[in-house]
C-alpha atoms as a PDB file:
ATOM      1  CA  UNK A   1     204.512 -28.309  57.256  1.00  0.00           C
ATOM      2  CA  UNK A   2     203.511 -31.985  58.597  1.00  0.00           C
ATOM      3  CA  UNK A   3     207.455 -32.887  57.901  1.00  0.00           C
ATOM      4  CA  UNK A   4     208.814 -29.864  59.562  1.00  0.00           C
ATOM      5  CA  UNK A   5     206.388 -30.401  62.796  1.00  0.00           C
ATOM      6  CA  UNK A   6     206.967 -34.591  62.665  1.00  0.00           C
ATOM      7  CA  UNK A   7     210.956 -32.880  62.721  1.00  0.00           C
ATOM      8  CA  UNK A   8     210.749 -30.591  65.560  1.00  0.00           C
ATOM      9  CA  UNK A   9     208.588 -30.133  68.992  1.00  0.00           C
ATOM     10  CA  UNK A  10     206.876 -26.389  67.538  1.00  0.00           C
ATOM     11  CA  UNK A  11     203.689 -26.564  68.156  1.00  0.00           C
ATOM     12  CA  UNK A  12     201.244 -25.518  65.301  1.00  0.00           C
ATOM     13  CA  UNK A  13     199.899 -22.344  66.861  1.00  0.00           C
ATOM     14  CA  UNK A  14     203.764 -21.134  67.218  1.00  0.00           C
ATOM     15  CA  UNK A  15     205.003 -21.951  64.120  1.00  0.00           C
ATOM     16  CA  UNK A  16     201.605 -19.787  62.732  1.00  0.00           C
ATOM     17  CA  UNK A  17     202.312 -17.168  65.399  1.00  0.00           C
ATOM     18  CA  UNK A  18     206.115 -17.231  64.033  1.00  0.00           C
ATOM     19  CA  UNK A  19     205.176 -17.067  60.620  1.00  0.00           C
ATOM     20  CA  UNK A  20     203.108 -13.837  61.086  1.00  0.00           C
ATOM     21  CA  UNK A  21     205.661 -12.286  63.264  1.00  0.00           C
ATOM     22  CA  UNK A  22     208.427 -13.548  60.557  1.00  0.00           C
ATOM     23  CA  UNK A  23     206.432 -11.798  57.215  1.00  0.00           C
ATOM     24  CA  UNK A  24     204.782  -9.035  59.138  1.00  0.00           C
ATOM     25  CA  UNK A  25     206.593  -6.459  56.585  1.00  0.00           C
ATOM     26  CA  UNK A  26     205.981  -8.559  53.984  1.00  0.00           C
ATOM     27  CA  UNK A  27     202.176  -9.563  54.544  1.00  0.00           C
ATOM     28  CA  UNK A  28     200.383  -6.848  52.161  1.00  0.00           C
ATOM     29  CA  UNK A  29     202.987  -8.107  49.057  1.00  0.00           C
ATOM     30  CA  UNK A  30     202.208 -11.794  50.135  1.00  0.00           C
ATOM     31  CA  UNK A  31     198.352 -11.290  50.092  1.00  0.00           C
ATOM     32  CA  UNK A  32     198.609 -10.052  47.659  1.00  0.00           C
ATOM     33  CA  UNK A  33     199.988 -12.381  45.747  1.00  0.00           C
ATOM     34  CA  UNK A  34     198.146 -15.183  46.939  1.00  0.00           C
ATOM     35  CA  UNK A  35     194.612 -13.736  45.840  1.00  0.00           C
ATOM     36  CA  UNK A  36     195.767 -12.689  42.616  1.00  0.00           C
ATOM     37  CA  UNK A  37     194.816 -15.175  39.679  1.00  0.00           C
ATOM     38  CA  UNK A  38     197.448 -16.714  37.644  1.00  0.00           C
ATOM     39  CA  UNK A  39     197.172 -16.913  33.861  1.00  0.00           C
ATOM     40  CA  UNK A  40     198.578 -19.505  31.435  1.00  0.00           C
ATOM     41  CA  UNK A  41     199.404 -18.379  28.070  1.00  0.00           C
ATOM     42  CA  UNK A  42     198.494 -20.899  25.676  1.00  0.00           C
ATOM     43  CA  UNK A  43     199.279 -20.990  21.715  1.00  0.00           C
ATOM     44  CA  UNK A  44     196.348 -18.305  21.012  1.00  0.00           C
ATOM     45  CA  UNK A  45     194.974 -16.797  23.880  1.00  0.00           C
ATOM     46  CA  UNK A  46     195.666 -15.841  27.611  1.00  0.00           C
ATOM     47  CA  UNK A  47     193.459 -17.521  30.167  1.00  0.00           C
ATOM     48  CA  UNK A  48     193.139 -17.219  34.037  1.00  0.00           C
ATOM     49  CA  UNK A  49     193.731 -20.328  35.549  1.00  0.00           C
ATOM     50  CA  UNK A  50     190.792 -22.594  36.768  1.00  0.00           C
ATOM     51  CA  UNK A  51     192.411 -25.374  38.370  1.00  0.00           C
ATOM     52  CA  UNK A  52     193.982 -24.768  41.537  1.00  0.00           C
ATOM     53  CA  UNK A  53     197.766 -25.744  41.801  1.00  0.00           C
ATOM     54  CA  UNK A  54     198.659 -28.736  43.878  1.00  0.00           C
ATOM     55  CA  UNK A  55     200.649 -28.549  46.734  1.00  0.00           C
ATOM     56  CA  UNK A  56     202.807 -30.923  47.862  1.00  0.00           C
ATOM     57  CA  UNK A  57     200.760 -30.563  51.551  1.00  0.00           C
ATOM     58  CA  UNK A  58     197.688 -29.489  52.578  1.00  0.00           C
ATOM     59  CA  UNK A  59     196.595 -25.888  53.060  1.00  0.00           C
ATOM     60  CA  UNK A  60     195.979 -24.685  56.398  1.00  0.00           C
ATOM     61  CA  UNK A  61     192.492 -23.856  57.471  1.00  0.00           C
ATOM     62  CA  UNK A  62     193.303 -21.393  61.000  1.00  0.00           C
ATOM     63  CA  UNK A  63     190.917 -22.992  63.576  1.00  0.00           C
ATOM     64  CA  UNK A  64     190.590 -21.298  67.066  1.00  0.00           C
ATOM     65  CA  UNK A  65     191.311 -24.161  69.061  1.00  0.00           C
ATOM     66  CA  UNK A  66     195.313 -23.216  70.470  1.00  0.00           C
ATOM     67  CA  UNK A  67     194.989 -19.555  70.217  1.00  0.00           C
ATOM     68  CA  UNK A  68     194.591 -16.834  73.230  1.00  0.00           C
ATOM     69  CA  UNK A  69     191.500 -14.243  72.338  1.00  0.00           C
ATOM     70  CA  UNK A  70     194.506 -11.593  72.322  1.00  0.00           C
ATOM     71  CA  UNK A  71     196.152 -13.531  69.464  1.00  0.00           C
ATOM     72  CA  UNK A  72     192.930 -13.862  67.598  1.00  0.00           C
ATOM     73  CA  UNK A  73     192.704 -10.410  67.692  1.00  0.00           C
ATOM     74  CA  UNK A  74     195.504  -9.542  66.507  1.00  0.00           C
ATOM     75  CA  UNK A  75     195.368 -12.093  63.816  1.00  0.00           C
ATOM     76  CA  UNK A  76     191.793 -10.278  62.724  1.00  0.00           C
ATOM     77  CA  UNK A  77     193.295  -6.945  62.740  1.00  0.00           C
ATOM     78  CA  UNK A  78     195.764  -8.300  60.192  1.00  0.00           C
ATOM     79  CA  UNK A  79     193.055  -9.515  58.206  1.00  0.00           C
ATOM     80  CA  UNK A  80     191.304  -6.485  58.101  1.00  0.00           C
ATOM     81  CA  UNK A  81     194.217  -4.521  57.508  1.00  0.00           C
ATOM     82  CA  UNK A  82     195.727  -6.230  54.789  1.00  0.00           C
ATOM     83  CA  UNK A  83     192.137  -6.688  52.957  1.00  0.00           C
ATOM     84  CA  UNK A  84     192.816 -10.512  53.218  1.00  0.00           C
ATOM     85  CA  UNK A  85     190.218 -12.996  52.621  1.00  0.00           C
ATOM     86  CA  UNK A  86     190.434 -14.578  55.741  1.00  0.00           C
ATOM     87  CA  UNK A  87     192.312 -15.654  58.461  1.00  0.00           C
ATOM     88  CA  UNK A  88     193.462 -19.241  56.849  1.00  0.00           C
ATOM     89  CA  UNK A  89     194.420 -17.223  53.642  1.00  0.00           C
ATOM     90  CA  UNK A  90     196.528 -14.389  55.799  1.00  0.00           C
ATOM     91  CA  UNK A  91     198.434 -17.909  57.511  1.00  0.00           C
ATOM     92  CA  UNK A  92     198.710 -19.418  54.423  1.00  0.00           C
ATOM     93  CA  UNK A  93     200.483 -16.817  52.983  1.00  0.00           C
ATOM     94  CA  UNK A  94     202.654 -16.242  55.807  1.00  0.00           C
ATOM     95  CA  UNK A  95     203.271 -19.936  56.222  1.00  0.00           C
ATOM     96  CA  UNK A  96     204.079 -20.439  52.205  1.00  0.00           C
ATOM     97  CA  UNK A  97     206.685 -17.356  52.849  1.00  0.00           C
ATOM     98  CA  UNK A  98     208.423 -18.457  56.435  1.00  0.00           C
ATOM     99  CA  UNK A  99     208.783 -22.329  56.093  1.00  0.00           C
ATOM    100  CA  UNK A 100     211.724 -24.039  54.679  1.00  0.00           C
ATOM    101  CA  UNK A 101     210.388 -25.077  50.791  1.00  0.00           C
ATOM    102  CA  UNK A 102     212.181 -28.045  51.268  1.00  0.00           C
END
């Protein structure tokens, strides 16, 4: 996400807003997703994974700073309707599914 910003003049809070607006549809699927535990089958037995995949660049953590109170509303509602963690996990999800991987 630091490349594609660095690349282009889209702020942060639009490319989040963007995101959201992109995956809307897709958000429940996506959240779901994203909070469900990956498991690595080894020789004998099937484990959940402990240690948290890298990623090429850092997460997001949503901070208000940027965002209208209409937005952030919005943004909650979407949290509380599609039972997601929190806000940074409802962007990263949308982020992860709108950006370009490469």
């Amino acid at each position: 996400m630091q490349t594609l910003r660095a690349t282009s003049d889209t702020l942060y809070r639009d490319m989040v807003l963007d995101a959201l607006e992109g995956t809307v549809d897709q958000l429940p699927d996506l959240i779901a997703k994203s909070s469900q535990p990956t498991t690595v089958k080894t020789r004998l037995f099937e484990r959940e994974e402990t240690v948290a995949k890298a990623d090429p660049e850092p997460r997001v953590q949503l901070t208000i700073g940027g965002f209208l109170n209409s937005q952030l509303e919005v943004i909650d509602g979407l949290v509380e309707e599609f039972g997601a963690p929190s806000r940074s996990a409802l962007v990263n999800a949308a982020l992860d599914a709108f950006l370009p991987t490469s």
